[in-house]
Protein backbone atom coordinates (compact mmCIF):
# COMPACT_ATOMS: atom_id res chain seq x y z
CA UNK A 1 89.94 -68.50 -4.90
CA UNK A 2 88.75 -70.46 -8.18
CA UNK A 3 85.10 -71.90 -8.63
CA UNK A 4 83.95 -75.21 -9.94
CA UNK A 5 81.04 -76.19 -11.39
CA UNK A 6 80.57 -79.85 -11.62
CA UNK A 7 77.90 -81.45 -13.32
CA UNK A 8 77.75 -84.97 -14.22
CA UNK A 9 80.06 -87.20 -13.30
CA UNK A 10 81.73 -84.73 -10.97
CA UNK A 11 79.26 -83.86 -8.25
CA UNK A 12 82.20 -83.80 -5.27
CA UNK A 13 86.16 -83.26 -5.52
CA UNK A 14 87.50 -86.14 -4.13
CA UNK A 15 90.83 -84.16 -3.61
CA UNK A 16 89.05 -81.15 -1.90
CA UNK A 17 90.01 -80.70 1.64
CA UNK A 18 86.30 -79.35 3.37
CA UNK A 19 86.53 -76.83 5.53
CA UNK A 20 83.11 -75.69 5.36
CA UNK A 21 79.87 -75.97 3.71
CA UNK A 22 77.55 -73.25 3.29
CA UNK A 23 73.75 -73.01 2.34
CA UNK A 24 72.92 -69.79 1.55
CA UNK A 25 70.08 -67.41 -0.38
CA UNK A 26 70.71 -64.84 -3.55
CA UNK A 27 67.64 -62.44 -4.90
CA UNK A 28 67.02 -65.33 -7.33
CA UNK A 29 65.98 -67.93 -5.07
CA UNK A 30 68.48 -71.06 -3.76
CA UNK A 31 71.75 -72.33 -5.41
CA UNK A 32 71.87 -75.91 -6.80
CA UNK A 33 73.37 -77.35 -3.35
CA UNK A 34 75.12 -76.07 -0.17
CA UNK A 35 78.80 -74.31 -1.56
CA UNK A 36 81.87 -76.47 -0.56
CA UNK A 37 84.69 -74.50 0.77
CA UNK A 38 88.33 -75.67 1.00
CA UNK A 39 91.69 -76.23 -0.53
CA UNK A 40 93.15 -78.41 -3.38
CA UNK A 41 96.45 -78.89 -3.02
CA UNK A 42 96.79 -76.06 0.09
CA UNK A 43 95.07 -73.44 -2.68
CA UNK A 44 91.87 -72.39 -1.80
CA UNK A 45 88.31 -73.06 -3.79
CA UNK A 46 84.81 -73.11 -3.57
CA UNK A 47 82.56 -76.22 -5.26
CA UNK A 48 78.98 -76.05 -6.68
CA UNK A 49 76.98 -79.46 -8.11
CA UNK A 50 74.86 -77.97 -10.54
CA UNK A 51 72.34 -80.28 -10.85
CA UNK A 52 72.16 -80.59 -6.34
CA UNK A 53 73.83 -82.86 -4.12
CA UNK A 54 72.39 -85.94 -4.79
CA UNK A 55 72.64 -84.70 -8.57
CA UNK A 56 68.49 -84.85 -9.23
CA UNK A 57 67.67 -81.03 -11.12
CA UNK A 58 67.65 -81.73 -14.85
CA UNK A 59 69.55 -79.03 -16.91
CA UNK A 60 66.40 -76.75 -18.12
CA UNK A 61 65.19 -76.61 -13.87
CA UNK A 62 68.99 -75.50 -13.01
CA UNK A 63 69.11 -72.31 -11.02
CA UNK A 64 71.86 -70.97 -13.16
CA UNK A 65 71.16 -67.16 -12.00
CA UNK A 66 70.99 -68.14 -8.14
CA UNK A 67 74.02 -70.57 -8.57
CA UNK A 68 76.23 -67.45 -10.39
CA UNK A 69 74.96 -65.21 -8.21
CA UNK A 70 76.21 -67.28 -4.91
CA UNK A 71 79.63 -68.10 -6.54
CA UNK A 72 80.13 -64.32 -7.40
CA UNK A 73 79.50 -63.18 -3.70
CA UNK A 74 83.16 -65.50 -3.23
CA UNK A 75 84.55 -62.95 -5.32
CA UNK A 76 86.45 -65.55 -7.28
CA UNK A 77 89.45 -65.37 -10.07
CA UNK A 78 87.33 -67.32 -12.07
CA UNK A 79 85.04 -70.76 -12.49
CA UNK A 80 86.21 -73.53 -14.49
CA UNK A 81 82.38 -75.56 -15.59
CA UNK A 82 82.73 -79.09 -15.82
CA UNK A 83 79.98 -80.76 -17.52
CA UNK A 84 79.44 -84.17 -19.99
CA UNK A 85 78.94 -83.60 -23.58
CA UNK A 86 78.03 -86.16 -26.77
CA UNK A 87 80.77 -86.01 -29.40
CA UNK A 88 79.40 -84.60 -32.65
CA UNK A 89 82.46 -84.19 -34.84
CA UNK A 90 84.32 -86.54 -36.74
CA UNK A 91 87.07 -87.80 -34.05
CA UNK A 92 85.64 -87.29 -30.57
CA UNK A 93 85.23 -90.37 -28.90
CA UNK A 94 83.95 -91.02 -25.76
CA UNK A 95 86.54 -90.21 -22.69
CA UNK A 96 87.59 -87.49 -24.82
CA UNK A 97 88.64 -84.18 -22.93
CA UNK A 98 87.36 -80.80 -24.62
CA UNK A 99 88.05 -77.16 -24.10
CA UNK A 100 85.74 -75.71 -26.44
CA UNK A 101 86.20 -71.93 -27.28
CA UNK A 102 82.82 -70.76 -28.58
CA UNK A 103 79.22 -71.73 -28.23
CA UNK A 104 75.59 -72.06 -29.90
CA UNK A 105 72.57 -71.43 -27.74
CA UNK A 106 69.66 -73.58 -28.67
CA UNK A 107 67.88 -73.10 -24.97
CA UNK A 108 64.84 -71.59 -24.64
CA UNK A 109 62.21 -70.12 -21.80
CA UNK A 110 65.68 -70.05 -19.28
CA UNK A 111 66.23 -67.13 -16.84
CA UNK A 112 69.22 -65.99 -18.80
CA UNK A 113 70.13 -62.49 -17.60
CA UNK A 114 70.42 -60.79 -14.35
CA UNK A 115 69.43 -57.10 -16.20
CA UNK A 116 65.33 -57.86 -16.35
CA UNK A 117 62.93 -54.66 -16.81
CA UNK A 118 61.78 -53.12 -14.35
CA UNK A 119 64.41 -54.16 -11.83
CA UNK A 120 67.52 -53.21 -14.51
CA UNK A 121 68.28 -51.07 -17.12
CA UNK A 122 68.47 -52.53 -20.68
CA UNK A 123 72.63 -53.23 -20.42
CA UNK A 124 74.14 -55.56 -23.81
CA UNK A 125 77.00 -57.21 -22.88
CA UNK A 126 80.03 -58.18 -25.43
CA UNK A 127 79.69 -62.24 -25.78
CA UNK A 128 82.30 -62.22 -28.99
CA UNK A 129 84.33 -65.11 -27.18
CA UNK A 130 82.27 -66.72 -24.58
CA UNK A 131 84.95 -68.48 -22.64
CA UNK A 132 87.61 -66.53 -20.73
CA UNK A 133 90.87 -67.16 -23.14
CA UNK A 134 92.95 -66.79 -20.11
CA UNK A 135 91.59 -69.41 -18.31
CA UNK A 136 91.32 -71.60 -21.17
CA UNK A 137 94.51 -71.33 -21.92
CA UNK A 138 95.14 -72.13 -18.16
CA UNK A 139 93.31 -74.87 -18.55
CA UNK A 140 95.27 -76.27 -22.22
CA UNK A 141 98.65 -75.61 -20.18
CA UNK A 142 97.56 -77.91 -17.33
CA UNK A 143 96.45 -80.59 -19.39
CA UNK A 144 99.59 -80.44 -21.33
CA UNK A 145 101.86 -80.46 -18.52
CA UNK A 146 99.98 -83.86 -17.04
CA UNK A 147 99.89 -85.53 -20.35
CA UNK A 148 96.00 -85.71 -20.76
CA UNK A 149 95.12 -85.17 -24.45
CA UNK A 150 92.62 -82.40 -25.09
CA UNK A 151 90.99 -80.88 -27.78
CA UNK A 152 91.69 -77.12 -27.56
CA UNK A 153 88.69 -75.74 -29.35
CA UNK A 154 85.61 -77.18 -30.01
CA UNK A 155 81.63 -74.96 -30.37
CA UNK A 156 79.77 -76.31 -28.13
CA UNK A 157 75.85 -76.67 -28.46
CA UNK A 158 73.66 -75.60 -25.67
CA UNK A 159 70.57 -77.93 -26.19
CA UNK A 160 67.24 -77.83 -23.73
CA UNK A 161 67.43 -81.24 -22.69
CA UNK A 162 66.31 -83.25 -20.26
CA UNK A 163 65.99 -85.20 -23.34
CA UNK A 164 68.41 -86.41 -25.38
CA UNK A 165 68.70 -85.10 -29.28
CA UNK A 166 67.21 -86.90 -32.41
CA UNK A 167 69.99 -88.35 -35.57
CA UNK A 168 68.84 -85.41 -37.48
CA UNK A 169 68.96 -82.69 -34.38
CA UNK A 170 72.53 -83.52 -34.38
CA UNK A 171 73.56 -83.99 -38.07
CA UNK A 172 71.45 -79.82 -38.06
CA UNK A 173 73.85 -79.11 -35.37
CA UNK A 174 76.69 -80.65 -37.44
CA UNK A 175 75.56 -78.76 -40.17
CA UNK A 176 75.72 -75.48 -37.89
CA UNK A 177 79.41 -76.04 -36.71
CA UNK A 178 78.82 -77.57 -33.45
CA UNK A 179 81.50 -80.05 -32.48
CA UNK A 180 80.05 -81.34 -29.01
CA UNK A 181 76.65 -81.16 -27.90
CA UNK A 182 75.55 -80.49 -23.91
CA UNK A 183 72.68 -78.96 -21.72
CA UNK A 184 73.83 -76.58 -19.14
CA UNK A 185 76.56 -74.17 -21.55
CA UNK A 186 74.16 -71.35 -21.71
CA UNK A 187 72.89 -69.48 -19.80
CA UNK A 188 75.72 -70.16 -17.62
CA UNK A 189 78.34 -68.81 -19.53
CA UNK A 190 76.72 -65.50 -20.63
CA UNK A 191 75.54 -64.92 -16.62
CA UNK A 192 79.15 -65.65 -15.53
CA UNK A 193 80.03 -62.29 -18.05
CA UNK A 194 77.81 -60.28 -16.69
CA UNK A 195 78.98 -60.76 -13.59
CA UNK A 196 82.64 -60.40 -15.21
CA UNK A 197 83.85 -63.33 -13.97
CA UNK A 198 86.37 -65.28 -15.84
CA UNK A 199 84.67 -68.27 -17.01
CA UNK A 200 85.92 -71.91 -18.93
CA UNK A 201 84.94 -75.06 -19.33
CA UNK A 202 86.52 -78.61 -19.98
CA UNK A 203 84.14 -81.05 -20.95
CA UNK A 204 83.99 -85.09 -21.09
CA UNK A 205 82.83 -87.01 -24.46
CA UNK A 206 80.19 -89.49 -22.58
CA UNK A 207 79.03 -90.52 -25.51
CA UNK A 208 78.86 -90.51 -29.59
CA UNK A 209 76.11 -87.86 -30.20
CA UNK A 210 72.55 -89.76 -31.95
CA UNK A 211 73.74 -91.28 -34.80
CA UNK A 212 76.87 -91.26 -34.44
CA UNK A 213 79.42 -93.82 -33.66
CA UNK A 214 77.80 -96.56 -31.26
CA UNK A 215 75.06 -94.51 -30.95
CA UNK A 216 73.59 -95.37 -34.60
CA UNK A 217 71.46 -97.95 -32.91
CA UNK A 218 70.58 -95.42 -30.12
CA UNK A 219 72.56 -93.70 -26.87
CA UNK A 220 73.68 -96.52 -23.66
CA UNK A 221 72.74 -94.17 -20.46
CA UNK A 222 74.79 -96.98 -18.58
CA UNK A 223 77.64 -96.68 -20.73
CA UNK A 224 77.79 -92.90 -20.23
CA UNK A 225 78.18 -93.75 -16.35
CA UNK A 226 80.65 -95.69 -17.44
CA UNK A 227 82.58 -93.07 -19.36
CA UNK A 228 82.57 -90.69 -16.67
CA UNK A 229 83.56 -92.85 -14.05
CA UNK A 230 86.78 -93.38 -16.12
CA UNK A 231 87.38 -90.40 -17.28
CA UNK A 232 86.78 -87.65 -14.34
CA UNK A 233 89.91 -88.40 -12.71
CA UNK A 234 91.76 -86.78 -15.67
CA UNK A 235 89.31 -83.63 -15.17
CA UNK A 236 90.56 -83.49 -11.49
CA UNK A 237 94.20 -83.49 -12.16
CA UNK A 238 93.96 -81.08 -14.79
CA UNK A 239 92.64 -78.71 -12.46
CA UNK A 240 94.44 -79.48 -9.24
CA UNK A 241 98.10 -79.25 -11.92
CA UNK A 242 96.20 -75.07 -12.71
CA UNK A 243 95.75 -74.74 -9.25
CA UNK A 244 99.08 -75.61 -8.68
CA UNK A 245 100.54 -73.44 -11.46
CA UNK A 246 99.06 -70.19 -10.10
CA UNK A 247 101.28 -69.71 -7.35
């Protein structure tokens, strides 16, 4: 069984065939929204909304530990994030696809480990190459094989949000390597490791980052709905084609 993650712009699988949908509680407190069981394409998966079904939890209130926690009790292969992202480096346009391969953690004051004192032991985990490369690559393969052009690295930055970033936030986070810039990357990622789960993600350019592009002037929140309207059917075919692939 694979998890998704959707986050804006993908808050339901239109292609998912429901056969159940389950509320249910972890030692962290309550998921985002009920889990969606069913099957793409006769293969079987399990769907969170991150930010709740109707999408209302900004990124730094996210549940991330509860959310992981839930999805891991599936005991899936892995979980494939979706999520929007401005477009930092020179290129990226909006409606862009990225599959970025490494991140930057600017987040602060989130519950960002399951291994808390007195409850755990100190444990480190290994977060060398935050993404899964197996399930990347999955994830390049099925792009490639339905034509949809992706980028197939990219750092992401993991910014606090709800805001949006100032020009010269992003031209720092330029400066530090970051080629897209979203809110929900971390601590998702690192609590999907310790729960050794393979985890990816495949993000959407919504927008030129501030300063950037169209977004000189300042950032359209309308044309971002926009974007992802157009753009999120791509996301669902390049999953459904790795669904389809793992057979």
């Amino acid at each position: 069984m694979l998890a998704i993650i959707g986050g804006s712009g993908l808050t339901e699988f239109a292609s998912l065939e429901v056969s159940q949908r389950k509320r249910v509680s972890t030692p962290y407190g309550e998921p985002s929204a009920a889990l969606t069981f069913g099957r793409i394409g006769g293969r079987p998966v399990v769907f969170l909304a991150r930010h709740g079904d109707p999408h209302g939890i900004p990124p730094h209130q996210v549940n991330y530990r509860a959310n992981l926690w839930a999805l891991a009790e599936c005991a899936p292969v892995g979980i494939v994030s979706v999520a929007a992202v401005g477009g930092i480096r020179s290129g990226l346009k909006p409606g862009d696809l990225v599959i970025p391969h490494q991140i930057i953690d600017y987040t602060w004051g989130r519950e960002s480990t399951y291994h808390e004192w007195p409850d755990s032991p100190v444990r480190h985990v290994d977060f060398s190459e935050p993404f899964d490369p197996c399930l990347r690559q999955s994830l390049i393969d099925a792009a490639e094989a339905t034509g949809a052009a992706v980028s197939a690295s990219a750092v992401y930055a993991a910014t606090q949000g709800p805001r949006l970033e100032t020009a010269a936030e992003i031209d720092r986070l330029e400066r530090d390597g970051a080629a897209v810039v979203g809110m929900t990357g971390m601590p998702e990622a690192v609590l999907a490791r310790e729960l050794a789960i393979a985890y990816a993600a495949i993000n959407v350019v919504a927008n030129y980052a501030a300063g950037r592009g169209d977004s000189r002037q300042g950032i359209s929140l309308e044309a971002i709905h926009g974007v992802l309207d157009a753009s999120m059917h791509r996301v669902r075919a390049i999953i459904e084609r790795m669904l389809s692939a793992n057979d």
